[in-house]
PDB file of N, CA and C in Angstrom:
ATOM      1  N   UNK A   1      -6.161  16.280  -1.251  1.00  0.00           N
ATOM      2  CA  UNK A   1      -6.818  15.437  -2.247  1.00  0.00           C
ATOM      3  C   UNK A   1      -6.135  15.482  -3.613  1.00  0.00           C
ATOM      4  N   UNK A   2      -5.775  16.353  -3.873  1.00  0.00           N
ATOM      5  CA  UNK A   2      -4.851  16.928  -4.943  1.00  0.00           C
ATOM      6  C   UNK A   2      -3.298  17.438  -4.817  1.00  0.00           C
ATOM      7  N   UNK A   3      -2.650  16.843  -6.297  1.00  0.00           N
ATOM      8  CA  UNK A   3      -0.974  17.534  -5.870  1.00  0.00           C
ATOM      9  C   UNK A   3      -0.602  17.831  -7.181  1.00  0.00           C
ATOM     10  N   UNK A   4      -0.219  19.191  -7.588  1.00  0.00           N
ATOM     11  CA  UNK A   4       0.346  18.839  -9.006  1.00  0.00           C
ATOM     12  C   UNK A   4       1.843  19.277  -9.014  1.00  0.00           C
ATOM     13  N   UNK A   5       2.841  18.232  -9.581  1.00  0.00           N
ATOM     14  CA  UNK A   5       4.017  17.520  -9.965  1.00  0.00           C
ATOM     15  C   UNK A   5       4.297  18.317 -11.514  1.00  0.00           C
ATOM     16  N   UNK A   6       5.112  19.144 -11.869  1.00  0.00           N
ATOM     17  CA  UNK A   6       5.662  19.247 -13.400  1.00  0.00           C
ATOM     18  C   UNK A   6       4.321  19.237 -14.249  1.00  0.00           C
ATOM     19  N   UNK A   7       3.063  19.774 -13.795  1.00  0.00           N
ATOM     20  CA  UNK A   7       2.287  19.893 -14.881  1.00  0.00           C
ATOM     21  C   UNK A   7       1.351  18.597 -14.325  1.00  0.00           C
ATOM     22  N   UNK A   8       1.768  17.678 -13.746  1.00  0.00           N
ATOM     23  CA  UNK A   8       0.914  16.362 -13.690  1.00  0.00           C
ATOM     24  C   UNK A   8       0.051  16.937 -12.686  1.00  0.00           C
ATOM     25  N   UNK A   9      -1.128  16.273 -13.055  1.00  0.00           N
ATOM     26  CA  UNK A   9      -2.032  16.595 -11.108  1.00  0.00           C
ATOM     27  C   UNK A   9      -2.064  15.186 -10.706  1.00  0.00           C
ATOM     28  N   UNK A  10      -2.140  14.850  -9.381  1.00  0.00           N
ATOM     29  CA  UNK A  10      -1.916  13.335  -9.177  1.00  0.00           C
ATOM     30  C   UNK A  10      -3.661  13.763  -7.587  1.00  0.00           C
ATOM     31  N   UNK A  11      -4.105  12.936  -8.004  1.00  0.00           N
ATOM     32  CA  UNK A  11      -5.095  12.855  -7.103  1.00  0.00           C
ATOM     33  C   UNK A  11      -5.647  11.004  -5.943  1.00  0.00           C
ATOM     34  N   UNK A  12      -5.639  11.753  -4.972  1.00  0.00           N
ATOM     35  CA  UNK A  12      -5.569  10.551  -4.177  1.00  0.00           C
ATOM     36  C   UNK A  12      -6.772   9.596  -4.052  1.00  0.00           C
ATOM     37  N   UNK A  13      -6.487   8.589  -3.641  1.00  0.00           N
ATOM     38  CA  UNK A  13      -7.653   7.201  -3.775  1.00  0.00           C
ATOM     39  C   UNK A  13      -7.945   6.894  -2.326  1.00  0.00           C
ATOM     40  N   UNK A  14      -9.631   6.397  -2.234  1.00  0.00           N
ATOM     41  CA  UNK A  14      -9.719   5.870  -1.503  1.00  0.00           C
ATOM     42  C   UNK A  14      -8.944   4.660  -1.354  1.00  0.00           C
ATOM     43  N   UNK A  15      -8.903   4.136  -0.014  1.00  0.00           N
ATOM     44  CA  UNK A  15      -8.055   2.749   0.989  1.00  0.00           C
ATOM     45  C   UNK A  15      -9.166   1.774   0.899  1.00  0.00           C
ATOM     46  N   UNK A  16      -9.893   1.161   0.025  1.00  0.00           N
ATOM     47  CA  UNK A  16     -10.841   0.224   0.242  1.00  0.00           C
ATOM     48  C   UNK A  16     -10.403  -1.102  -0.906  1.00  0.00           C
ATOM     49  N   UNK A  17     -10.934  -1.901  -0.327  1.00  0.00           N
ATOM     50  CA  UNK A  17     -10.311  -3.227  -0.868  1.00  0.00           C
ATOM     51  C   UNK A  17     -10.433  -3.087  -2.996  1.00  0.00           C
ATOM     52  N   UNK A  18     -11.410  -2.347  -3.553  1.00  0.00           N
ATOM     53  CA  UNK A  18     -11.546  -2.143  -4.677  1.00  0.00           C
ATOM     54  C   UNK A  18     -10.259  -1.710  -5.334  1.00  0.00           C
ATOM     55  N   UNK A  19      -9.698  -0.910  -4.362  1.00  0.00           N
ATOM     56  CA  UNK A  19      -8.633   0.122  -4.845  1.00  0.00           C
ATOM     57  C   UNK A  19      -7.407  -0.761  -4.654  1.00  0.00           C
ATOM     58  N   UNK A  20      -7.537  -0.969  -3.557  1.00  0.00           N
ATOM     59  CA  UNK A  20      -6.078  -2.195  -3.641  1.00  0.00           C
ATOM     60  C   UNK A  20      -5.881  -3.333  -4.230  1.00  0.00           C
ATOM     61  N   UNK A  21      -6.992  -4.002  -4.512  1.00  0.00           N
ATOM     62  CA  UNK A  21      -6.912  -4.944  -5.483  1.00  0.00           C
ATOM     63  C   UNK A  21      -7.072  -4.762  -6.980  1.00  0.00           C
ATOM     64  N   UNK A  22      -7.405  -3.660  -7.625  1.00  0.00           N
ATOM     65  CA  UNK A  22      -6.921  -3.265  -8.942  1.00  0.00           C
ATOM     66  C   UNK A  22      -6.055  -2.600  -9.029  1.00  0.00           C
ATOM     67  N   UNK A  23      -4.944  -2.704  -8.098  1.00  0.00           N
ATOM     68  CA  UNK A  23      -3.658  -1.788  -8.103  1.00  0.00           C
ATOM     69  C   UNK A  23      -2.939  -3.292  -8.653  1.00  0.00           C
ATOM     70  N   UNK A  24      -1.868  -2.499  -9.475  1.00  0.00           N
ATOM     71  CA  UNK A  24      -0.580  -3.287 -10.157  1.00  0.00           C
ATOM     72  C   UNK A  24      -0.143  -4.020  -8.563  1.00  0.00           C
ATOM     73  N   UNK A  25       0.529  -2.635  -8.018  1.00  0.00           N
ATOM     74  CA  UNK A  25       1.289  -2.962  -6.759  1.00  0.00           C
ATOM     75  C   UNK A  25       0.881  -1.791  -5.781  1.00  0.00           C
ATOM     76  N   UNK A  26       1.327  -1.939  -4.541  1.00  0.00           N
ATOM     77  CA  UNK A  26       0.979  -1.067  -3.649  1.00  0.00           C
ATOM     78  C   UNK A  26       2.140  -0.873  -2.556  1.00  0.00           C
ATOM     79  N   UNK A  27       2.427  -0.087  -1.776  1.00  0.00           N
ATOM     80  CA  UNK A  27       4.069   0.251  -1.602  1.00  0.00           C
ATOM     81  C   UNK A  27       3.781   1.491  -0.178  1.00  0.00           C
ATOM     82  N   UNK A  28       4.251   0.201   0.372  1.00  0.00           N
ATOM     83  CA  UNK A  28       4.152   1.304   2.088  1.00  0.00           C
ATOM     84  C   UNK A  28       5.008   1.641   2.246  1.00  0.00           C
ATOM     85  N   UNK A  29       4.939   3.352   2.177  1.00  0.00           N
ATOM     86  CA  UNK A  29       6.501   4.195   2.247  1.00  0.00           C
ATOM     87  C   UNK A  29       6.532   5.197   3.556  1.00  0.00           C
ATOM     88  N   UNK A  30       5.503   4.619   4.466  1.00  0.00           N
ATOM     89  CA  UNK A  30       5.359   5.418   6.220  1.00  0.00           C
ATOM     90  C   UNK A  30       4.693   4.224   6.677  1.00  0.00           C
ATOM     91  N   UNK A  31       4.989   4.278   7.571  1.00  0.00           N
ATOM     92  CA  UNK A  31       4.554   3.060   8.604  1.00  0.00           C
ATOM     93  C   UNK A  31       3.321   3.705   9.846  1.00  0.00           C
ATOM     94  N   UNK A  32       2.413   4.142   9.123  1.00  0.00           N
ATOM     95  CA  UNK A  32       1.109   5.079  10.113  1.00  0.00           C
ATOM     96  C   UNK A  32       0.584   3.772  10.925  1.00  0.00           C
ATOM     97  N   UNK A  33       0.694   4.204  12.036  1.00  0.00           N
ATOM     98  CA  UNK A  33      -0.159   3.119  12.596  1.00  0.00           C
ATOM     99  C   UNK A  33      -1.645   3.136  13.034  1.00  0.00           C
ATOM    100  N   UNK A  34      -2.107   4.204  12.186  1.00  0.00           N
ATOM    101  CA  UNK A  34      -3.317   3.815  12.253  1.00  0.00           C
ATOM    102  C   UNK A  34      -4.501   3.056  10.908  1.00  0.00           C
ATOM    103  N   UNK A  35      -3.432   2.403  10.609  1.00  0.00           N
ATOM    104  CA  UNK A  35      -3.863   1.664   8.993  1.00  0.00           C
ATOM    105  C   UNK A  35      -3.454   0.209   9.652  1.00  0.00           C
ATOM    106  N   UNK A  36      -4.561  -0.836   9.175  1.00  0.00           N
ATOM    107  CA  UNK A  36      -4.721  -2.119   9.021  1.00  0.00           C
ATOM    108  C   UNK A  36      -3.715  -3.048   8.521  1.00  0.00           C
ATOM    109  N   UNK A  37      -2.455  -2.963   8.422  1.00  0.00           N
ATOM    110  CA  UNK A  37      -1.332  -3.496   7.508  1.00  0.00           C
ATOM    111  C   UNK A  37      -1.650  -5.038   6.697  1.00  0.00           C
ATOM    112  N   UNK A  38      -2.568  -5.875   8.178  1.00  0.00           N
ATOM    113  CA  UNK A  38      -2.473  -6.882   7.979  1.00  0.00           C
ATOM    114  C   UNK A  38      -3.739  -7.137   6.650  1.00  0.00           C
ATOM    115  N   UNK A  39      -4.630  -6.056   6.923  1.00  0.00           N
ATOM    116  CA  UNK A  39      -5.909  -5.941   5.848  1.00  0.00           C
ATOM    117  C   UNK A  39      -5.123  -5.826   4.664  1.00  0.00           C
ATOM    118  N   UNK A  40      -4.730  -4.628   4.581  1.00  0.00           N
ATOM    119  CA  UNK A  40      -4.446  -4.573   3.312  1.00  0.00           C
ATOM    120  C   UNK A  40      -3.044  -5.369   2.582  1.00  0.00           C
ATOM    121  N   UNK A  41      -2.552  -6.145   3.454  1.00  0.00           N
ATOM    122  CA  UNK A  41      -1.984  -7.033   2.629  1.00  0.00           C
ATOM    123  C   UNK A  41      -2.766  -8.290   1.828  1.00  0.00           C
ATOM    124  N   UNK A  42      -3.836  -8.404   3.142  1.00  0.00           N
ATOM    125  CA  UNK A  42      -4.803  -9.376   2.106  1.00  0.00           C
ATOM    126  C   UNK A  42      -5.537  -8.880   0.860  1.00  0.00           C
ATOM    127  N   UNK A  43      -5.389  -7.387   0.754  1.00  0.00           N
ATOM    128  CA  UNK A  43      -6.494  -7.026  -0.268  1.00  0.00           C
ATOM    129  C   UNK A  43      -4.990  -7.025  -1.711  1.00  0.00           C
ATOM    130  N   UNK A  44      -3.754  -6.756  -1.344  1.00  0.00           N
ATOM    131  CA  UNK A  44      -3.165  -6.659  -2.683  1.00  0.00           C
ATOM    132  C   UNK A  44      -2.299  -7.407  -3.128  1.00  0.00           C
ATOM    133  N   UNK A  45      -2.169  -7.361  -4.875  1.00  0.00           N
ATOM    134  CA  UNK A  45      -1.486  -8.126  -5.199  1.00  0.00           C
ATOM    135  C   UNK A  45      -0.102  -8.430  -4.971  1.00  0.00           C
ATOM    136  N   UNK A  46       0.406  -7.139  -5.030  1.00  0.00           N
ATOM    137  CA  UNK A  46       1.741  -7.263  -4.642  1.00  0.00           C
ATOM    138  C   UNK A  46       1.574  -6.102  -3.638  1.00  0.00           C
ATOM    139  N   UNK A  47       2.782  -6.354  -2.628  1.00  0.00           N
ATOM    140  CA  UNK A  47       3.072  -5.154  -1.542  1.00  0.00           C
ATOM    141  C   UNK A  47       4.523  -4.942  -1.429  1.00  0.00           C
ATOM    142  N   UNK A  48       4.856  -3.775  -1.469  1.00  0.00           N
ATOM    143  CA  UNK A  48       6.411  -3.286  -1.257  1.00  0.00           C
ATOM    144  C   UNK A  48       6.077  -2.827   0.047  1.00  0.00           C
ATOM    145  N   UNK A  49       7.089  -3.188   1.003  1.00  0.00           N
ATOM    146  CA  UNK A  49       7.141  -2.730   2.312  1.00  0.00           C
ATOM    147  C   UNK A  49       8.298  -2.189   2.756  1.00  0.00           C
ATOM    148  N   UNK A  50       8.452  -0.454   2.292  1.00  0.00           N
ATOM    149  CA  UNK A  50       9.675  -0.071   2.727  1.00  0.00           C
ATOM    150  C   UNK A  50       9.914   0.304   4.493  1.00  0.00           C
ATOM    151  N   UNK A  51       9.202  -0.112   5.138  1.00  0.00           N
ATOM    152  CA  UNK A  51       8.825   0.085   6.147  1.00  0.00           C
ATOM    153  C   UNK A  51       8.564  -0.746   7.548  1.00  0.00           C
ATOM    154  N   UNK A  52       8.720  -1.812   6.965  1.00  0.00           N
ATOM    155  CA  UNK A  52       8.671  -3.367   7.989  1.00  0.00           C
ATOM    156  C   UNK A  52       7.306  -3.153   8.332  1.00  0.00           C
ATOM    157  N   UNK A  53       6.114  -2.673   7.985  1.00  0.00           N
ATOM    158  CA  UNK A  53       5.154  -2.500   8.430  1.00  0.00           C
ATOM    159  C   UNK A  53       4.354  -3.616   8.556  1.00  0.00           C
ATOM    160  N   UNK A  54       4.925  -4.663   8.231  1.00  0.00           N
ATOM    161  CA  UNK A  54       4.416  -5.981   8.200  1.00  0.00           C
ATOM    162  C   UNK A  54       5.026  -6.967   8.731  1.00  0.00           C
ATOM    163  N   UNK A  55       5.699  -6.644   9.586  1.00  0.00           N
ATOM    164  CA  UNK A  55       6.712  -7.563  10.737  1.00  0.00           C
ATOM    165  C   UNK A  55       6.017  -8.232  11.474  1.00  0.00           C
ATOM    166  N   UNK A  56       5.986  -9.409  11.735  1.00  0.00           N
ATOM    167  CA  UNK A  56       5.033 -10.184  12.451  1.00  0.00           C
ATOM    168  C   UNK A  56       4.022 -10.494  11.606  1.00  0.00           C
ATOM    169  N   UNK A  57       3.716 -10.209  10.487  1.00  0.00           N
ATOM    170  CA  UNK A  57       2.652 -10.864  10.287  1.00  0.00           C
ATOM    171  C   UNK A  57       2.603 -12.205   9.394  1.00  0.00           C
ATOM    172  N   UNK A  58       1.720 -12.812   8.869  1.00  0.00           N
ATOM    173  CA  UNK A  58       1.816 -14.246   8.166  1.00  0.00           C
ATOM    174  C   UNK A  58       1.601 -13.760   6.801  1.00  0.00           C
ATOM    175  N   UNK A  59       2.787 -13.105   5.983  1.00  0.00           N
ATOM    176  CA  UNK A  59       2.338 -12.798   5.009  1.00  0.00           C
ATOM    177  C   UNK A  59       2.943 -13.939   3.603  1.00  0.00           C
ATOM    178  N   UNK A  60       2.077 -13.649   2.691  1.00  0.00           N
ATOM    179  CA  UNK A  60       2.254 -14.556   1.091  1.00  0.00           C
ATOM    180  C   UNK A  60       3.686 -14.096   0.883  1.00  0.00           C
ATOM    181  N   UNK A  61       4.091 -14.785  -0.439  1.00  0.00           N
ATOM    182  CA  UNK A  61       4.963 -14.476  -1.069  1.00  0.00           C
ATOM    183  C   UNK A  61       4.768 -13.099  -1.536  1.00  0.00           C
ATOM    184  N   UNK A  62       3.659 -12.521  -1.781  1.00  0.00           N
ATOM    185  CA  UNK A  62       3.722 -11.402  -2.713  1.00  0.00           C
ATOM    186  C   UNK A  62       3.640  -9.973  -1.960  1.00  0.00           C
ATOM    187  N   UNK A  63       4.125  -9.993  -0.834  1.00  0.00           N
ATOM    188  CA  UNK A  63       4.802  -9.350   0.364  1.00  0.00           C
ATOM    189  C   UNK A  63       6.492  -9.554   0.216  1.00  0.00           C
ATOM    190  N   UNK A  64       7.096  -8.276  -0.679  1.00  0.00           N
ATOM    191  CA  UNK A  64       8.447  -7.776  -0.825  1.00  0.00           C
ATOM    192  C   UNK A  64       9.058  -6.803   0.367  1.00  0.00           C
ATOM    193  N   UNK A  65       9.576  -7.552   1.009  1.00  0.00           N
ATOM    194  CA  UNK A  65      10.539  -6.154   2.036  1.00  0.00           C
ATOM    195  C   UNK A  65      11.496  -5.690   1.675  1.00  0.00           C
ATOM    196  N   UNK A  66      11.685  -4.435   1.806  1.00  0.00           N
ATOM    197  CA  UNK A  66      12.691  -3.423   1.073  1.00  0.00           C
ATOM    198  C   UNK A  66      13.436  -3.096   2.911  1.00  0.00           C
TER     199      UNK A  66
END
């Protein structure tokens, strides 16, 4: 739930549409397959997909593949 970085503590968020849609951006850096890809592309504004985790799907413009 917790990680602390150089003094920073960085604490983790729930996965619910609240959280992804008041995110700047959001950035899939593991490809778990037990997460909704196609959900949560609808819930955010922007998505970085270092991961192709969104291959096949019908996504917006605001779906970036890395």
């Amino acid at each position: 739930p917790t990680l602390e970085v150089d003094g920073a503590v960085l604490e983790s968020v729930a996965l619910d549409a609240d959280t992804l849609q008041a995110a700047d951006c959001v950035v899939i850096a593991t490809d778990h397959k037990s997460y909704d890809w196609a959900w949560v592309a609808a819930q955010a504004r922007l998505l970085v997909d270092t991961r192709n985790a969104t291959a096949g799907l019908d996504t917006a413009a605001r779906v970036v593949k890395l």
